[in-house]
C-alpha atoms as a PDB file:
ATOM      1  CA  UNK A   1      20.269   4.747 -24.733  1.00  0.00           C
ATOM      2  CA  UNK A   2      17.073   2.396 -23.970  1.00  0.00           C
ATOM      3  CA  UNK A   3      19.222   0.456 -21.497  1.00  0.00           C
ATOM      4  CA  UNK A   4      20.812   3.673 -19.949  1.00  0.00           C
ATOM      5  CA  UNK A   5      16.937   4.471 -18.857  1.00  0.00           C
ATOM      6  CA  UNK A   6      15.329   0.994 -18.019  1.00  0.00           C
ATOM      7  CA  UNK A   7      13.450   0.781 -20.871  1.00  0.00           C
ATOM      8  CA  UNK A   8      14.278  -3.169 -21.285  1.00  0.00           C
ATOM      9  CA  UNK A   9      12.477  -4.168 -17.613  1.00  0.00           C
ATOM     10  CA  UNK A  10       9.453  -3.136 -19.186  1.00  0.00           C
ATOM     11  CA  UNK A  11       9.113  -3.879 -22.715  1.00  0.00           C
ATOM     12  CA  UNK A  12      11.288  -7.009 -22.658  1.00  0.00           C
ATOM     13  CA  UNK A  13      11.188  -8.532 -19.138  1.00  0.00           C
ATOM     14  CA  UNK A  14       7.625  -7.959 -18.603  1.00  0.00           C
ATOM     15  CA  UNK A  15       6.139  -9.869 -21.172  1.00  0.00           C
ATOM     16  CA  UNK A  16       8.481 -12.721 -20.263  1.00  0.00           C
ATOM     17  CA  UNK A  17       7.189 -12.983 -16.903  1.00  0.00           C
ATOM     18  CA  UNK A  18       3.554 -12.670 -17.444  1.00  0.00           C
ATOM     19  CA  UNK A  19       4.198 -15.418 -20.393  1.00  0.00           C
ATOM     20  CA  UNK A  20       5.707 -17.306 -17.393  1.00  0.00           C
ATOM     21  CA  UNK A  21       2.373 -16.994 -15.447  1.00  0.00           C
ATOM     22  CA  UNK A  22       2.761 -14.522 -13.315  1.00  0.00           C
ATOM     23  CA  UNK A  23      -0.216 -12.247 -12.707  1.00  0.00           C
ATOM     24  CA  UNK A  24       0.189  -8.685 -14.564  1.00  0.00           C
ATOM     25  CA  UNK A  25      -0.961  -7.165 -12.040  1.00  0.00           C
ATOM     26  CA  UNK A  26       2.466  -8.307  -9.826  1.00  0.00           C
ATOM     27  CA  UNK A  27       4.686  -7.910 -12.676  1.00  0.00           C
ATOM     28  CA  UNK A  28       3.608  -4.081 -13.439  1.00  0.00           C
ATOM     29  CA  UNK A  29       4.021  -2.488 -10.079  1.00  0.00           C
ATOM     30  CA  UNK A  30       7.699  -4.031 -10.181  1.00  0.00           C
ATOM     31  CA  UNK A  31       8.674  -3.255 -13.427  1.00  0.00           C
ATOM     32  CA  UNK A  32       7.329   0.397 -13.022  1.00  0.00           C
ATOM     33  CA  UNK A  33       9.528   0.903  -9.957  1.00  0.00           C
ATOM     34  CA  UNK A  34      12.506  -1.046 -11.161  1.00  0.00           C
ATOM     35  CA  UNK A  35      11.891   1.598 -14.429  1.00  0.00           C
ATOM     36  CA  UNK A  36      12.184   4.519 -12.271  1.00  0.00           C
ATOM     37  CA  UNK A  37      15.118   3.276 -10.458  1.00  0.00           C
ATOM     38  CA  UNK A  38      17.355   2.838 -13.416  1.00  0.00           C
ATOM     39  CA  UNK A  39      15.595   6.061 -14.844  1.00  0.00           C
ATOM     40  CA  UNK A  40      17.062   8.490 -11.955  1.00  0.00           C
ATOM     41  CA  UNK A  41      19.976   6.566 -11.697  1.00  0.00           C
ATOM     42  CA  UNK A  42      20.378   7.355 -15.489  1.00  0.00           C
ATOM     43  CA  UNK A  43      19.828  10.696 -15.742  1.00  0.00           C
ATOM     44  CA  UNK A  44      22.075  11.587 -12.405  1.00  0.00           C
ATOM     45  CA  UNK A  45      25.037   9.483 -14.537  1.00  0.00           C
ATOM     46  CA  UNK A  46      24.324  12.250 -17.380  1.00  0.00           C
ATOM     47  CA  UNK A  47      24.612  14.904 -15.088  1.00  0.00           C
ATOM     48  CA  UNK A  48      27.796  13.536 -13.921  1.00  0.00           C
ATOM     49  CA  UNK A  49      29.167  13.233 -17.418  1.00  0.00           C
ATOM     50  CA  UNK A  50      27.689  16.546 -17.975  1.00  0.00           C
ATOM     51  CA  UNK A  51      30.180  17.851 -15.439  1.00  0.00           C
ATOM     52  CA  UNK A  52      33.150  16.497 -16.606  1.00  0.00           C
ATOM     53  CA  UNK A  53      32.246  16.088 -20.581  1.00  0.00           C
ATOM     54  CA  UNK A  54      33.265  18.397 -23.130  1.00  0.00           C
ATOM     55  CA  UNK A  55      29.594  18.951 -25.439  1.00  0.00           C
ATOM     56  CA  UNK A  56      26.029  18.652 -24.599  1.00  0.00           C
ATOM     57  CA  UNK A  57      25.407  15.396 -22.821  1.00  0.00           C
ATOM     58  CA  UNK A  58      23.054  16.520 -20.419  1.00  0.00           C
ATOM     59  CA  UNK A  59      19.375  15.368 -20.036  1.00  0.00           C
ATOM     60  CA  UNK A  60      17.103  17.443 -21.651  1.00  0.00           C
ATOM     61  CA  UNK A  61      15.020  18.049 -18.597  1.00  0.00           C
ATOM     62  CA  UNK A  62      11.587  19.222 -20.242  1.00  0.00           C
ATOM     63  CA  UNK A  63      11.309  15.843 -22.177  1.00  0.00           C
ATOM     64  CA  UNK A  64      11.880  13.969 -19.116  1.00  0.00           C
ATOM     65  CA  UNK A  65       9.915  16.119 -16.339  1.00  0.00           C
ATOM     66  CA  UNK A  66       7.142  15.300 -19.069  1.00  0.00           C
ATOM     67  CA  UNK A  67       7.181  12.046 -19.728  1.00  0.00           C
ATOM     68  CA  UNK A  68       7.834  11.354 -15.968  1.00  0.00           C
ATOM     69  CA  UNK A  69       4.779  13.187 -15.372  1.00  0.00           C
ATOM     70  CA  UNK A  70       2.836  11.229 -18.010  1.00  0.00           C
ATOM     71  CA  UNK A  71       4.293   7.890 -16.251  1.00  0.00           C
ATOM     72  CA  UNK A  72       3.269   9.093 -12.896  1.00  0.00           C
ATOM     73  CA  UNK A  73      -0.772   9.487 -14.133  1.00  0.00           C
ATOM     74  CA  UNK A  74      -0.493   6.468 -16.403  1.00  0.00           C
ATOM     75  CA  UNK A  75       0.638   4.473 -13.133  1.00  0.00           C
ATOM     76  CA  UNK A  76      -2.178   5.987 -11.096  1.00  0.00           C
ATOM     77  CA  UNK A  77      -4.810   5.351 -13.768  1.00  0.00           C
ATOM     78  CA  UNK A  78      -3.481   1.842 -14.203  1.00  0.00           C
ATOM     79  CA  UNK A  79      -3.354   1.128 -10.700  1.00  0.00           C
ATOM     80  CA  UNK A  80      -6.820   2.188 -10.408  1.00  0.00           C
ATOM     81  CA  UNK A  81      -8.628   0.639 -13.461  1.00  0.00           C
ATOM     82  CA  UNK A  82      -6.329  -3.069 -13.391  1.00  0.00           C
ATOM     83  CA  UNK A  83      -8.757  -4.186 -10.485  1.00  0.00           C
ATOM     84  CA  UNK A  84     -11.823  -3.591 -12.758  1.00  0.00           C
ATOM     85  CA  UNK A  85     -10.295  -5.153 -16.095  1.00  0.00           C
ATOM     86  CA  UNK A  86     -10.147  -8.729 -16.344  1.00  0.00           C
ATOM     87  CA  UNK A  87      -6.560 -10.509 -16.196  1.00  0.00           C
ATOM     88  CA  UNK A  88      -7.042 -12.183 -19.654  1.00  0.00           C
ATOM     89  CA  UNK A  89      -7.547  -8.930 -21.578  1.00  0.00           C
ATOM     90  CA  UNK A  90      -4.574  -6.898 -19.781  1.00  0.00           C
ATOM     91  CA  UNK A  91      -2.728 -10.797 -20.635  1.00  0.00           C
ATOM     92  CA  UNK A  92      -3.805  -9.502 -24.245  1.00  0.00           C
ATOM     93  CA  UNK A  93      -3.492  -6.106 -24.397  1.00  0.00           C
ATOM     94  CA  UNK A  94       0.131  -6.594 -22.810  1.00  0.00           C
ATOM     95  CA  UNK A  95       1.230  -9.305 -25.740  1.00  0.00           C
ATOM     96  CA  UNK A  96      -0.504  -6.534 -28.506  1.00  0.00           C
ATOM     97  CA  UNK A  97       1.651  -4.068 -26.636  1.00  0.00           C
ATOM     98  CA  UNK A  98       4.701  -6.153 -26.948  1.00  0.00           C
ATOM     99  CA  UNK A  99       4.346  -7.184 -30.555  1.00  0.00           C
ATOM    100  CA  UNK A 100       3.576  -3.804 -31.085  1.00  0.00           C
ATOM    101  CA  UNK A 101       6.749  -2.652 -29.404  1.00  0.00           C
ATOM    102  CA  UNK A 102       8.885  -5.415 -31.746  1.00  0.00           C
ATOM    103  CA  UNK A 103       7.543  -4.272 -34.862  1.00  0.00           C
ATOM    104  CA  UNK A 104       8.357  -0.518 -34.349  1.00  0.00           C
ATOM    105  CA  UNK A 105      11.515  -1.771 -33.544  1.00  0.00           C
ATOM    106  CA  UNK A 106      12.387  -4.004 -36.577  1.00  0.00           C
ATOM    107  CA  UNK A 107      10.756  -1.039 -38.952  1.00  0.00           C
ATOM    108  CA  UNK A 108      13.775   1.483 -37.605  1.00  0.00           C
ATOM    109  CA  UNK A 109      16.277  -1.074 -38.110  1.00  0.00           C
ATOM    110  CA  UNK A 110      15.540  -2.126 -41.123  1.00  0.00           C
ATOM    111  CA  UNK A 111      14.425   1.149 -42.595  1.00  0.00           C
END
């Protein structure tokens, strides 16, 4: 479902490329947007399969108006505050982030 809504571009790619070298603050703006891409282009497929799809396979519109919404003001506030933070804690906070990300993972498959 993760790769249905873009989810890998940010919590996989990302760290890769900042790893790599380049700057956070040029891989964020891209992943966001590539995110959002594959996010509409997602939920339209869903409301496609909705149409022709016996069961309910729709997108469950309140969830995602929300967390679109909370995406929109987290990418504001990010864009705003990145200038101000220095690129070897966001370096950190990003790898924290990712680890963080891998660990939740492993505990649902393994649980």
């Amino acid at each position: 479902m993760g790769g249905v809504y873009g989810i890998g571009g940010g919590s996989i790619l990302s760290p890769l490329l900042v790893a790599g070298g380049l700057s956070v603050a040029v891989v964020a703006p891209s992943a966001l947007a590539c995110t959002w891409v594959t996010s509409v282009i997602g939920a339209l497929g869903f409301v496609a399969l909705s149409l022709v799809a016996s069961g309910a396979v729709a997108p469950a519109w309140g969830i995602g108006l929300a967390c679109g919404a909370g995406g929109l003001a987290g990418g504001y506030l990010g864009a705003a505050l990145q200038p101000r933070i220095p690129e070897g804690i966001l370096r950190q906070a990003l790898g924290v982030a990712a680890v963080g990300i891998a660990a939740a993972y492993a505990v649902q498959v393994f649980s």
